[in-house]
N, C-alpha and C. Protein backbone atom coordinates (compact mmCIF):
# COMPACT_ATOMS: atom_id res chain seq x y z
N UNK A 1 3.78 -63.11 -4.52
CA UNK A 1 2.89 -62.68 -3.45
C UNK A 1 2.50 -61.23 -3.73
N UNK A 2 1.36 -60.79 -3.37
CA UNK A 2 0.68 -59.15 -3.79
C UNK A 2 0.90 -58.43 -2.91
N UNK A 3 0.83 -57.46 -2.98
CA UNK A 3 1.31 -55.68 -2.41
C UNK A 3 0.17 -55.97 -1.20
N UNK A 4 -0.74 -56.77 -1.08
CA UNK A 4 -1.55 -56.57 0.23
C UNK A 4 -0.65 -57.44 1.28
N UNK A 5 -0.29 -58.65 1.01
CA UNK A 5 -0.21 -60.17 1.92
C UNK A 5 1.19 -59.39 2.33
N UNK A 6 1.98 -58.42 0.99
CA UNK A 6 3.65 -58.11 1.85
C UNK A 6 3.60 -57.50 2.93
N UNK A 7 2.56 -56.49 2.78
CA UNK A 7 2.09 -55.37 3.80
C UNK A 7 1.77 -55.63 5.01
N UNK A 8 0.80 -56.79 4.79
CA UNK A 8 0.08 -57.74 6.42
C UNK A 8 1.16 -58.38 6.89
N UNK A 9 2.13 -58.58 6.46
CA UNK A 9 3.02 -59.71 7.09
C UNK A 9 4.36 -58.52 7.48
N UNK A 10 4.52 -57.28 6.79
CA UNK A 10 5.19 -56.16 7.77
C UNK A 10 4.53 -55.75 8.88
N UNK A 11 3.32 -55.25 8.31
CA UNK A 11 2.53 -54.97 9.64
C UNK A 11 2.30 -55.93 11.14
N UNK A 12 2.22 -57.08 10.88
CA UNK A 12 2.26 -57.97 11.98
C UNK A 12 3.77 -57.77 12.80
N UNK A 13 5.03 -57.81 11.60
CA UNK A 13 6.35 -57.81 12.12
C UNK A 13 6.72 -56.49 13.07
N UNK A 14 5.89 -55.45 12.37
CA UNK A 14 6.08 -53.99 13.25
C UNK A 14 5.63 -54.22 14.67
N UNK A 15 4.36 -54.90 14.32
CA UNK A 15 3.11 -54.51 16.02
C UNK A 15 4.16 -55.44 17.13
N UNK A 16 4.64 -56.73 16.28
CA UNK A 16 5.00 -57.40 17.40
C UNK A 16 6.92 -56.40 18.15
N UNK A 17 7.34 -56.14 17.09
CA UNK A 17 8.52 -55.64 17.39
C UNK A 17 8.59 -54.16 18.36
N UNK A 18 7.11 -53.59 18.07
CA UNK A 18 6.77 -52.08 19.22
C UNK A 18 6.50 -53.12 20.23
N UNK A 19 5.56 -53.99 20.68
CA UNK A 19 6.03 -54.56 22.06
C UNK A 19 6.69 -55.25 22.57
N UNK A 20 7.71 -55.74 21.68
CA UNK A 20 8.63 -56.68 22.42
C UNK A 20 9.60 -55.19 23.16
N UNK A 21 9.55 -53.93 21.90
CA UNK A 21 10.83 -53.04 22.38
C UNK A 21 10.28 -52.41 23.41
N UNK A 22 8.69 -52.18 23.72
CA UNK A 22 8.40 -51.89 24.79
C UNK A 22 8.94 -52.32 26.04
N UNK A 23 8.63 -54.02 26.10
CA UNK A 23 9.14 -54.32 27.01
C UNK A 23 10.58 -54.54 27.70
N UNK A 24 10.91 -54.85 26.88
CA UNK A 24 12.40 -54.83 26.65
C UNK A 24 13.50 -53.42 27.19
N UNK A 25 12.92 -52.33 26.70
CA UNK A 25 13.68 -50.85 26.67
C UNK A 25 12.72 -50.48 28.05
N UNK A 26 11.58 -50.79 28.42
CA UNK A 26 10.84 -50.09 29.61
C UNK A 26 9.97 -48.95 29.62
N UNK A 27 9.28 -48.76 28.14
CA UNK A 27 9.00 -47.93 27.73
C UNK A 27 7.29 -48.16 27.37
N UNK A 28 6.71 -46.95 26.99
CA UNK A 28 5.50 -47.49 26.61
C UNK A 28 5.65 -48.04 25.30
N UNK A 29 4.11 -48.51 24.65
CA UNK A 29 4.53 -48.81 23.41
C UNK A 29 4.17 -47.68 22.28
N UNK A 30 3.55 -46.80 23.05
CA UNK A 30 3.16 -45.38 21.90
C UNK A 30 5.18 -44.70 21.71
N UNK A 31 5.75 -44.79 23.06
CA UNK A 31 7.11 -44.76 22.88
C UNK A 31 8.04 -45.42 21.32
N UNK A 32 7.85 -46.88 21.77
CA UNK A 32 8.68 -47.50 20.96
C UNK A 32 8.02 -47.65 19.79
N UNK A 33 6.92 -46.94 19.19
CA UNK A 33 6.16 -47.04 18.06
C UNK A 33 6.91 -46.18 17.38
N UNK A 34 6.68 -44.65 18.12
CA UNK A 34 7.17 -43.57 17.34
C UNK A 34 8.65 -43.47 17.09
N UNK A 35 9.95 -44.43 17.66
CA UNK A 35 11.00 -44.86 17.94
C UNK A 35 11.33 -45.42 16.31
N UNK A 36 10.59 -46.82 16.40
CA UNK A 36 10.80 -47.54 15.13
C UNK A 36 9.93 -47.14 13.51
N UNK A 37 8.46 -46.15 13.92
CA UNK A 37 8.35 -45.50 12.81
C UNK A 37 8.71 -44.47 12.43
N UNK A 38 9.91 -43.75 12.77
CA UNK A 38 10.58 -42.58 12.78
C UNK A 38 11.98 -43.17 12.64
N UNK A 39 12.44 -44.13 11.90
CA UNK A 39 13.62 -44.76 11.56
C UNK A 39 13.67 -45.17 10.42
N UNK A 40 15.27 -45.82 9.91
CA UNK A 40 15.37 -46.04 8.53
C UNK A 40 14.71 -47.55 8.71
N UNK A 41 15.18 -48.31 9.81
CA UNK A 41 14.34 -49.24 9.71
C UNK A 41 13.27 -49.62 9.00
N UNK A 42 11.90 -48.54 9.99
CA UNK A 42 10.72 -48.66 9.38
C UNK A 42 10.33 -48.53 7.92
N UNK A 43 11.21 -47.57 7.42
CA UNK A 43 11.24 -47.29 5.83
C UNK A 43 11.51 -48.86 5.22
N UNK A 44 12.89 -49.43 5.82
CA UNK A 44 13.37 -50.42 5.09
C UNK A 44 12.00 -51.68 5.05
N UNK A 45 11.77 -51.96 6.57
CA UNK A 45 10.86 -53.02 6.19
C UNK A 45 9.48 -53.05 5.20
N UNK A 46 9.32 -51.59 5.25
CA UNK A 46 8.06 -51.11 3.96
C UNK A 46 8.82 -51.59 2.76
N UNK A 47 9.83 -51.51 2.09
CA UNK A 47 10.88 -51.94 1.06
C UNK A 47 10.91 -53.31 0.65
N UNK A 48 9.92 -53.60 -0.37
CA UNK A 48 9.62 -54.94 -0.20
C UNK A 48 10.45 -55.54 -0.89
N UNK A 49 11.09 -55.12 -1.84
CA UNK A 49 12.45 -55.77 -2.88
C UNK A 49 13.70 -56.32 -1.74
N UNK A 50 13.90 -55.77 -0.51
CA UNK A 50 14.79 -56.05 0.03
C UNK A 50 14.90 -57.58 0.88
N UNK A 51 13.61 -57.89 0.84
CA UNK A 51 13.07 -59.01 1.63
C UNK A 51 12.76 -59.18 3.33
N UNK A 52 13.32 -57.76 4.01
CA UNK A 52 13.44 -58.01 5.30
C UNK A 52 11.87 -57.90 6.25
N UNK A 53 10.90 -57.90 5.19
CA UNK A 53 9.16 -58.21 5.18
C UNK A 53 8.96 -59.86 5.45
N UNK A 54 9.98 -60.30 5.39
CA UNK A 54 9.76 -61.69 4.98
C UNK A 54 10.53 -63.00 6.58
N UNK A 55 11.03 -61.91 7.42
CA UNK A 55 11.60 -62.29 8.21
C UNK A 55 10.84 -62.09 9.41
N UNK A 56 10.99 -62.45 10.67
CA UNK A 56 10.32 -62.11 11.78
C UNK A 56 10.27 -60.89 12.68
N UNK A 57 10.23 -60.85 13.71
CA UNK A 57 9.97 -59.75 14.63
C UNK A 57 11.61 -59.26 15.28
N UNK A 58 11.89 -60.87 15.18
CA UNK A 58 13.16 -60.60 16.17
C UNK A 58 14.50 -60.03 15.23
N UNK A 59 14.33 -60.44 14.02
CA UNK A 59 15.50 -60.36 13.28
C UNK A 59 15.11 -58.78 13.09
N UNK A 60 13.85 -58.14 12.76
CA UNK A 60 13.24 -56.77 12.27
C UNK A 60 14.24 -55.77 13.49
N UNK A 61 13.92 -56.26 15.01
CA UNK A 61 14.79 -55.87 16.11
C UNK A 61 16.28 -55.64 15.91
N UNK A 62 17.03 -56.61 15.66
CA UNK A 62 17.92 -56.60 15.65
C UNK A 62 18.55 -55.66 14.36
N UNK A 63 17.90 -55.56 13.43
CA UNK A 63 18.15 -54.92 12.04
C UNK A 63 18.05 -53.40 12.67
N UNK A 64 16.56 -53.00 13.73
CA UNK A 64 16.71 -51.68 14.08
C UNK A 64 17.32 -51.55 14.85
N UNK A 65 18.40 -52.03 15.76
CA UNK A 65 19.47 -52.03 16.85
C UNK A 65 20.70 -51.50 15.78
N UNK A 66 21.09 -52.39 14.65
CA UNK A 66 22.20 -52.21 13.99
C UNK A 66 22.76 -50.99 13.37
N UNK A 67 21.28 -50.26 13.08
CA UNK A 67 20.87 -48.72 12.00
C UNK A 67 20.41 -47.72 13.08
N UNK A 68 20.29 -47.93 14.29
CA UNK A 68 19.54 -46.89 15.14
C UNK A 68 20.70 -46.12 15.29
């Protein structure tokens, strides 16, 4: 798979994971944006060798719960 399709399919995993943590934490989502792109998280899921691009929104959550 190419450096574009890994990217679209993080990017989808990010947008959905700033509003689930929005809702979730009670926060806005400009909040929980700058939350999860200001983490190792966010670094990691850019990290495409690691595979965690390849997983969903919820597991992306739980990965930034574990490292926060």
């Amino acid at each position: 798979m190419g450096i574009e399709k890994k990217t679209f399919c993080a990017d989808l995993i990010l947008a959905d994971a700033i509003i689930d943590m929005a809702d979730e934490d009670g926060i806005t989502w400009q909040e929980a944006r700058s939350k999860i792109i200001n983490s190792a998280a966010y670094t990691a899921l850019y990290d495409f060798e690691n595979g965690l691009w390849e997983n969903g929104p919820d597991y992306f959550r739980d990965y930034y719960k574990k490292i926060a």
